[in-house]
N, C-alpha and C. Protein backbone atom coordinates (compact mmCIF):
# COMPACT_ATOMS: atom_id res chain seq x y z
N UNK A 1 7.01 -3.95 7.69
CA UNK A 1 6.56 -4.33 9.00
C UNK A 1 5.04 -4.24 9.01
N UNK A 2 4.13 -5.48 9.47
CA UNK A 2 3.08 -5.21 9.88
C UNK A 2 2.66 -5.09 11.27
N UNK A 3 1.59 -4.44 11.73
CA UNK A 3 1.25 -4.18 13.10
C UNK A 3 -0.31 -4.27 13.00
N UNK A 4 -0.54 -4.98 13.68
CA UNK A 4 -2.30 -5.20 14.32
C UNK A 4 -3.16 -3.95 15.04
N UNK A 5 -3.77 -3.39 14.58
CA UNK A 5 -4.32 -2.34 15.40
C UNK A 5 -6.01 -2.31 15.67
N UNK A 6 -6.41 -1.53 16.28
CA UNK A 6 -7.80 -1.66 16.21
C UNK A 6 -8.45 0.00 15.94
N UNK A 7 -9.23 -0.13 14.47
CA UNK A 7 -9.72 1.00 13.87
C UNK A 7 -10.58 1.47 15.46
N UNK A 8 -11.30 2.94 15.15
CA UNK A 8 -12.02 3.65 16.18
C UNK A 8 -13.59 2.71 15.89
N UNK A 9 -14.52 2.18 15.39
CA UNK A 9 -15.21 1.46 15.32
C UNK A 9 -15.22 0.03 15.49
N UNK A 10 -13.63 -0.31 16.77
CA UNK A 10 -13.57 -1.42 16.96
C UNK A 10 -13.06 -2.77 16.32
N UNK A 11 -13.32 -2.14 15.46
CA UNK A 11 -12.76 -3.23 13.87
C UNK A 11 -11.37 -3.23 14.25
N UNK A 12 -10.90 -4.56 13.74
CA UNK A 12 -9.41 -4.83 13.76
C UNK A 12 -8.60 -5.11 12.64
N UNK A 13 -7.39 -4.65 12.41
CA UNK A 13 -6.75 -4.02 10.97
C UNK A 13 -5.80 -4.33 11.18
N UNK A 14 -4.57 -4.54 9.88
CA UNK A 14 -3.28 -4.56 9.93
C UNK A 14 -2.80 -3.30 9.24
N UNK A 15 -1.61 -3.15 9.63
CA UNK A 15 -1.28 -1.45 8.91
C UNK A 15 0.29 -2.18 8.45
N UNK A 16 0.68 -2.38 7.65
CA UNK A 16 1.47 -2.96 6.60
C UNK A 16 2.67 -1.40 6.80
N UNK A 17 4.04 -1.26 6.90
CA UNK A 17 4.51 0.37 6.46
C UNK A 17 5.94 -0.01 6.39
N UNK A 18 6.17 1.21 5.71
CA UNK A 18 7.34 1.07 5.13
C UNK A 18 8.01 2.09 5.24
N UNK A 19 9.44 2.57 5.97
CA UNK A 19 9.94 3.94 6.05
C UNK A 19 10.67 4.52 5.21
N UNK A 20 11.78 3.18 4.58
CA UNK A 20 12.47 3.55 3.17
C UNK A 20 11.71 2.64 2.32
N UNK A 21 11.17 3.23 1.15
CA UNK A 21 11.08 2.51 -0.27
C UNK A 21 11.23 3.11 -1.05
N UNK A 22 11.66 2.44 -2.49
CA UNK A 22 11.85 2.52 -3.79
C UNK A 22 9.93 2.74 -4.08
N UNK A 23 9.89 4.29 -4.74
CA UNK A 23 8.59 4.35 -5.04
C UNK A 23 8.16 4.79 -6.32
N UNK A 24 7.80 4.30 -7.21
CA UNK A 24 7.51 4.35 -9.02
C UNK A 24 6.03 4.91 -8.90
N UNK A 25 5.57 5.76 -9.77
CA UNK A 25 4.17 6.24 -9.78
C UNK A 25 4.14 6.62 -11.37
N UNK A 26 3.40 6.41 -12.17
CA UNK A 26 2.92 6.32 -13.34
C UNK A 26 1.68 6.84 -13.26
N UNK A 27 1.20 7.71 -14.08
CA UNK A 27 -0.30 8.25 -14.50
C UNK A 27 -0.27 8.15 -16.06
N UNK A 28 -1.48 7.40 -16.42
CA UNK A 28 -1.35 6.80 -17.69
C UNK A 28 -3.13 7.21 -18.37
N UNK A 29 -2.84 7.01 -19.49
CA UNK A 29 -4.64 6.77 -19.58
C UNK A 29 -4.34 5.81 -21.25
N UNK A 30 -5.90 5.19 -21.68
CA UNK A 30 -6.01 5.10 -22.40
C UNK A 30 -6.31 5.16 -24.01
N UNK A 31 -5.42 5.61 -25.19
CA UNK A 31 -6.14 5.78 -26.32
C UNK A 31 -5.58 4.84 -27.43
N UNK A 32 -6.98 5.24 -28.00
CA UNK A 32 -6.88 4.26 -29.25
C UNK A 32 -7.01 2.66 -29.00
N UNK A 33 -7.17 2.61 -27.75
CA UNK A 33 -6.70 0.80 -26.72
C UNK A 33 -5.69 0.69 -26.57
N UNK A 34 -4.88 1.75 -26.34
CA UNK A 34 -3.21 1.93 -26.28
C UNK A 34 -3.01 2.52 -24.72
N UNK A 35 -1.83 1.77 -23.85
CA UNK A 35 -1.78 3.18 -22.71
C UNK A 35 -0.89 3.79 -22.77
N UNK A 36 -0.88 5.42 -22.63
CA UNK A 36 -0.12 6.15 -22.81
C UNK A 36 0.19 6.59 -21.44
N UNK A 37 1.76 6.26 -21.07
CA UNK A 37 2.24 7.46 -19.91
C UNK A 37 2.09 9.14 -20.51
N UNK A 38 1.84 9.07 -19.37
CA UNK A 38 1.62 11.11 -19.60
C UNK A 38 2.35 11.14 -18.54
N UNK A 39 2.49 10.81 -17.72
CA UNK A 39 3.47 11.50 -16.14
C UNK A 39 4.24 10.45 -15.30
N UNK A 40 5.43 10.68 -15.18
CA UNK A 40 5.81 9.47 -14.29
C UNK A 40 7.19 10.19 -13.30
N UNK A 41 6.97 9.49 -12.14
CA UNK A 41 8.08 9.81 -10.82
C UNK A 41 8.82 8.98 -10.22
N UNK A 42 10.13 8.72 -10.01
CA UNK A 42 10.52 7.88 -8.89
C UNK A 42 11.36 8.26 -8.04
N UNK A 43 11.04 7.79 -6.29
CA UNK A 43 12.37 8.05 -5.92
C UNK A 43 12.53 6.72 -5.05
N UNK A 44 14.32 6.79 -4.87
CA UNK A 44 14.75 5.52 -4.40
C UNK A 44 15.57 5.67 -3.07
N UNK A 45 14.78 4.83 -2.37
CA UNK A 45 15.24 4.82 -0.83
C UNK A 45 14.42 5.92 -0.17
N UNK A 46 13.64 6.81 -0.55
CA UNK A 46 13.25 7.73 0.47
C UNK A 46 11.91 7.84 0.14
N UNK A 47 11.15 7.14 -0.31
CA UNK A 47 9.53 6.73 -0.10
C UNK A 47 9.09 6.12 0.87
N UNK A 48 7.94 6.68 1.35
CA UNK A 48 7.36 5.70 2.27
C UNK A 48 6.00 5.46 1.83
N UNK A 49 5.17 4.51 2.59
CA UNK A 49 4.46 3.59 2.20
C UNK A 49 2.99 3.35 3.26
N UNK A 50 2.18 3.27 3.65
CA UNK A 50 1.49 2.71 4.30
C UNK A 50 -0.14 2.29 4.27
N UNK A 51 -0.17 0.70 4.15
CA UNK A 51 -1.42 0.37 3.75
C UNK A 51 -2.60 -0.24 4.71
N UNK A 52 -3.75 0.57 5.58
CA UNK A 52 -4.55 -0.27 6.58
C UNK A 52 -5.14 -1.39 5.43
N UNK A 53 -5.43 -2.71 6.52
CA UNK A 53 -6.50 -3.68 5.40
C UNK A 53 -7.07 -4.50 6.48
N UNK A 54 -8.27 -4.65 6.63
CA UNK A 54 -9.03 -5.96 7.37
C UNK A 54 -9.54 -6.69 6.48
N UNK A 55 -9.56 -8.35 7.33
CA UNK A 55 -9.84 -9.23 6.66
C UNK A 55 -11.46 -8.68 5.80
N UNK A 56 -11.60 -9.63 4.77
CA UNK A 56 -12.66 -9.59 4.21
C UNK A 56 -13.47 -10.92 3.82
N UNK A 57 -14.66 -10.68 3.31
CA UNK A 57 -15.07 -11.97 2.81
C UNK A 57 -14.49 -12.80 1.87
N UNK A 58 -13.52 -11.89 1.50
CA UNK A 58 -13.15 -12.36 -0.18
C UNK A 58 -11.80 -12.66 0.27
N UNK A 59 -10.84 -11.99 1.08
CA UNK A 59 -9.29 -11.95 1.06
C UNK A 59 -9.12 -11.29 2.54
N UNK A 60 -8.03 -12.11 2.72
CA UNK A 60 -7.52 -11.94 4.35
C UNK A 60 -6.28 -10.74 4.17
N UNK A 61 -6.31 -9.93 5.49
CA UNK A 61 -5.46 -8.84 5.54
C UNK A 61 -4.09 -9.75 5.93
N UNK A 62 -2.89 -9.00 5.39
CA UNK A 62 -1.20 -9.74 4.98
C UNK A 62 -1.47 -9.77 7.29
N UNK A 63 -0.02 -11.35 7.22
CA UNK A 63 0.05 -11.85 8.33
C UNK A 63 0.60 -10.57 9.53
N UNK A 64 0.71 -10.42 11.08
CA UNK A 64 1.24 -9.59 11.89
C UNK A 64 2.59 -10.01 11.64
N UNK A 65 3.87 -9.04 11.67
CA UNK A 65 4.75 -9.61 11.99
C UNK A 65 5.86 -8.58 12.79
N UNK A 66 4.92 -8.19 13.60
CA UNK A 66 5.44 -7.37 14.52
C UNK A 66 6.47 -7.48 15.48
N UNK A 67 7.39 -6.66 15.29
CA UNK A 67 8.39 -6.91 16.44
C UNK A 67 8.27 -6.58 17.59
N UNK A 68 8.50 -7.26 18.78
CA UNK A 68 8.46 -6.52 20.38
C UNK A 68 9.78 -7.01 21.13
């Protein structure tokens, strides 16, 4: 679900969220030009999620698609 909000400096934002997700996290680094996992987690169905984004010069924040 996205929702339109307006940051405290007026600026206007979408907040993208998610209450159940499937959530994968990997910490990796590089050697040799190789990547190596060193640490990894998942859980399924009980991650959550949430991303603010305003438009930019370069790339527009994902569409509202708010329910009312």
């Amino acid at each position: 679900m996205s929702l339109q909000y307006t940051d405290p400096d007026g600026g206007k934002a979408v907040c993208t969220n998610t209450e159940r997700a499937d959530v994968h996290v990997e910490i990796s680094r590089t050697r040799g030009g190789n990547r190596v996992i060193e640490r990894s987690c998942s859980v399924l169905g009980t991650g959550h999620a949430e991303v603010g984004l305003r438009d930019t010069r370069d790339a527009k924040a994902p569409a509202v698609n708010e329910r009312r």
